[in-house]
Protein backbone atom coordinates (compact mmCIF):
# COMPACT_ATOMS: atom_id res chain seq x y z
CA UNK A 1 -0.23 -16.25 23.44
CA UNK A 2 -2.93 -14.85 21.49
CA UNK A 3 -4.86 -16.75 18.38
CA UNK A 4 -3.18 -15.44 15.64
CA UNK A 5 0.41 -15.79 17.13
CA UNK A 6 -0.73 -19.49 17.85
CA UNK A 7 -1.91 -19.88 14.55
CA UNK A 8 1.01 -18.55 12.84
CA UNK A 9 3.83 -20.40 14.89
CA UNK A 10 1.55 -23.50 13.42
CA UNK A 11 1.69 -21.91 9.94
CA UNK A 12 5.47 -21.78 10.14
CA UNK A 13 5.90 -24.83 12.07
CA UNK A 14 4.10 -27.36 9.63
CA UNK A 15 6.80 -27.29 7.08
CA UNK A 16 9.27 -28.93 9.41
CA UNK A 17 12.42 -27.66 7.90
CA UNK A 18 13.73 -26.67 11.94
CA UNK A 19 13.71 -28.11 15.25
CA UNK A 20 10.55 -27.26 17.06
CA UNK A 21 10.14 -29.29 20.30
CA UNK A 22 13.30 -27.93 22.65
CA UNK A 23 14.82 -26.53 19.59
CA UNK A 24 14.70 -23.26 17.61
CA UNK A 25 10.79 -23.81 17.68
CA UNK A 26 10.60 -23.12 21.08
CA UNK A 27 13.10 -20.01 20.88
CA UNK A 28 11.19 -18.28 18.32
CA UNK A 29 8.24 -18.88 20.46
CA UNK A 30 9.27 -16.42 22.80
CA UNK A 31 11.06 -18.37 25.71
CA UNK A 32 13.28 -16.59 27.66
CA UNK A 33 16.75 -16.88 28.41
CA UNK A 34 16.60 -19.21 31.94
CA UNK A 35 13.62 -21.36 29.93
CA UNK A 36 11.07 -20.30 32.59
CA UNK A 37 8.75 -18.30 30.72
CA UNK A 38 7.42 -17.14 27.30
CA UNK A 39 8.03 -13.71 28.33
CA UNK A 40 10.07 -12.18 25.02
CA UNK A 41 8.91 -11.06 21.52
CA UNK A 42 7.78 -14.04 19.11
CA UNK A 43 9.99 -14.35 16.47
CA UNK A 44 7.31 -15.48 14.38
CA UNK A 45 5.39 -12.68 14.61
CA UNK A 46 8.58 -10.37 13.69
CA UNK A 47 9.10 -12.44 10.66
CA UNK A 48 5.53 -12.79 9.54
CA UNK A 49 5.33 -8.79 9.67
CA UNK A 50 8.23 -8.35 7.53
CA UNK A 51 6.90 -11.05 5.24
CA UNK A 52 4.06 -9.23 5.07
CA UNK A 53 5.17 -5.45 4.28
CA UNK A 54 8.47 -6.35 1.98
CA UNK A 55 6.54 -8.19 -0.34
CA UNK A 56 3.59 -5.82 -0.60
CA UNK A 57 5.86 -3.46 -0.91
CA UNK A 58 7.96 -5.06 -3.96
CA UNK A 59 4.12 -6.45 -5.70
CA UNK A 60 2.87 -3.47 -5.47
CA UNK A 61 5.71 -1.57 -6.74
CA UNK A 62 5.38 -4.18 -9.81
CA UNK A 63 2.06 -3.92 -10.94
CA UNK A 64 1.33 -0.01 -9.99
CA UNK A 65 4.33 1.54 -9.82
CA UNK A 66 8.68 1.89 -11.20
CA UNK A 67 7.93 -1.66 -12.68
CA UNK A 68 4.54 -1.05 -14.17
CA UNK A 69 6.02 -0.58 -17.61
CA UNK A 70 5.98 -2.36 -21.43
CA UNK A 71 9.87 -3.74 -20.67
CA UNK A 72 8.67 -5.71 -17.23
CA UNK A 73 5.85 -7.26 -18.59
CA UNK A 74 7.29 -10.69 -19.04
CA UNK A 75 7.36 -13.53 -16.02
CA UNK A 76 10.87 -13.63 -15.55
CA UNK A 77 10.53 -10.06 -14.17
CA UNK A 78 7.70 -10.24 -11.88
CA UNK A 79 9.37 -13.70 -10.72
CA UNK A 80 13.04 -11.74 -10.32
CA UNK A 81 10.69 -9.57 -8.04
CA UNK A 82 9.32 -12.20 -6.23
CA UNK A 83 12.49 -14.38 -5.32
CA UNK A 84 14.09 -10.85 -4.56
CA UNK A 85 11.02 -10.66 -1.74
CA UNK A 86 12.03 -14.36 -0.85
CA UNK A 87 15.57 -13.53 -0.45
CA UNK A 88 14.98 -10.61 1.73
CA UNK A 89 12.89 -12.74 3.61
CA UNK A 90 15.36 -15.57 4.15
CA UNK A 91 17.77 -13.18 5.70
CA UNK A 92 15.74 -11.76 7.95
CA UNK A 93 14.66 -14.79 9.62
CA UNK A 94 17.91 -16.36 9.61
CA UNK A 95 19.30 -13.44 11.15
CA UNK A 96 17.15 -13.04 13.78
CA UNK A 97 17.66 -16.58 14.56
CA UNK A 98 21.08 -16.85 14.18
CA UNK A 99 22.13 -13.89 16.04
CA UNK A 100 20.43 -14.97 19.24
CA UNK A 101 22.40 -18.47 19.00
CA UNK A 102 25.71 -16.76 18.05
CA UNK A 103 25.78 -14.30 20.97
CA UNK A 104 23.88 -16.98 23.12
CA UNK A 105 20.85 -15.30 23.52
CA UNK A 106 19.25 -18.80 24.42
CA UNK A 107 17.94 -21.36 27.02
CA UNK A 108 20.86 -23.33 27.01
CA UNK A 109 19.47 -26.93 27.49
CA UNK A 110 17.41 -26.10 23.84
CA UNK A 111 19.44 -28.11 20.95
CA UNK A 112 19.54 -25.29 18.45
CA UNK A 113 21.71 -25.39 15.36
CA UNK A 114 22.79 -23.20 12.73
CA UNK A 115 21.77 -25.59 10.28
CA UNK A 116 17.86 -24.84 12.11
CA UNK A 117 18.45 -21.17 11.19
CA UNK A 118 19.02 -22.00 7.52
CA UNK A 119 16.05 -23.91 7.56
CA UNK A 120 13.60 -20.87 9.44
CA UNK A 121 15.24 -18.95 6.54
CA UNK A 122 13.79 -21.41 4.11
CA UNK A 123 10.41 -21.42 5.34
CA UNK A 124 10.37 -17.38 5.54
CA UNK A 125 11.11 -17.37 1.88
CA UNK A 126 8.64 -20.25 0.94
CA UNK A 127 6.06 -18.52 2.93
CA UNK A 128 7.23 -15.53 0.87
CA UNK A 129 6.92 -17.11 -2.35
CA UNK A 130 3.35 -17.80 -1.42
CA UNK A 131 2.32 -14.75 -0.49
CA UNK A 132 3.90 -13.01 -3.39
CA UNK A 133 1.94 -15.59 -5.73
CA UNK A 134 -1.62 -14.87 -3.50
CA UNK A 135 -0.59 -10.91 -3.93
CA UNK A 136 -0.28 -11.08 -7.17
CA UNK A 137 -3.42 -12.99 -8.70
CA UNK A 138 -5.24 -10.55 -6.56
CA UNK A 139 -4.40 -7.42 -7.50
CA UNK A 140 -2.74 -7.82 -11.25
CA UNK A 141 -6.30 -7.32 -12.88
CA UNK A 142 -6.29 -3.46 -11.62
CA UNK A 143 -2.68 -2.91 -13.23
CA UNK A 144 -2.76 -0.95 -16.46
CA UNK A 145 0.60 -3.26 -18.23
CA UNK A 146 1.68 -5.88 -15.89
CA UNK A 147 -2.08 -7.67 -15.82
CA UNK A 148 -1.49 -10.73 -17.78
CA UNK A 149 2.03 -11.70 -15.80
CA UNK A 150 2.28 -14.36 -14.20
CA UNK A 151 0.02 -16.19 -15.76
C-alpha cells in the first residue's frame, strides 16, 4: 500500500468507533476473501473519494451556486447542507461495508459485525462534518451572500 492509502486507513482508524485488528479494519484494508493477501480495492480509499467529491459538491453549490441566495444565508441552512453531506456519507460507507458481510464477501475467521458497519458509517460522516467545516472557512470569503455563514 501506498502513503496516502496508509495514511488515510490511520485517519479513519484513530477514531475507533469499528473493529480494526481481524475485524472490519482489516476488510476495508483490502484483504481478500481466503485472508491471504491485500489484493482488492481499499475501502478507505472508496469512501475517502466520495467524502471528498459529495461534499465539495454540496459546499460549493452553497456558497456559489442554487443556495447562494438572501433566504440561505442563515446557519441552519449551510448546516442542513452539511449534515445532508454527512448523511450521504454515512450510507455509503455503511453500505459498502455491510454489503460485503451480508453476501459474505469476507475472510471468514475476521469477527465483523453489523454493529462495526454502523460505526465506519459514523466515522465517514464525522470525517464529513470536518471536511465540510475546513471547506467552508476556506472558500466562504469569495461568495457574494453566503460569506458571513457559519460563523
Amino acid at each position: 500500500m501506498n502513503a496516502i492509502t496508509e495514511f488515510l486507513i490511520t485517519l479513519f482508524e484513530s477514531i475507533g468507533l469499528y473493529s480494526t485488528q481481524n475485524g472490519l479494519g482489516e476488510h476495508l484494508r483490502g484483504l481478500d476473501i481466503e485472508g491471504i493477501d491485500y489484493s482488492n480495492q481499499s475501502v478507505y480509499v472508496m469512501v475517502f473519494l466520495c467524502l471528498f467529491i459529495v461534499n465539495l459538491i454540496i459546499i460549493f453549490n452553497y456558497y456559489f451556486g442554487i443556495l447562494n441566495r438572501i433566504p440561505f444565508n442563515r446557519f441552519l441552512w449551510w448546516l442542513s447542507n452539511v449534515i445532508v453531506g454527512a448523511t450521504i456519507l454515512f450510507f455509503v460507507a455503511f453500505l459498502y461495508a455491510n454489503n460485503d458481510l451480508t453476501t459474505g464477501n469476507i475472510y471468514s475467521k475476521l469477527s465483523v459485525t453489523s454493529s462495526d458497519c454502523v460505526g465506519f458509517g459514523f466515522t465517514a460522516a464525522i470525517y464529513s462534518i470536518l471536511w465540510s467545516l475546513f471547506l467552508s472557512v476556506a472558500i466562504k470569503w469569495k461568495s457574494s451572500v453566503n460569506k458571513k455563514v457559519p460563523f
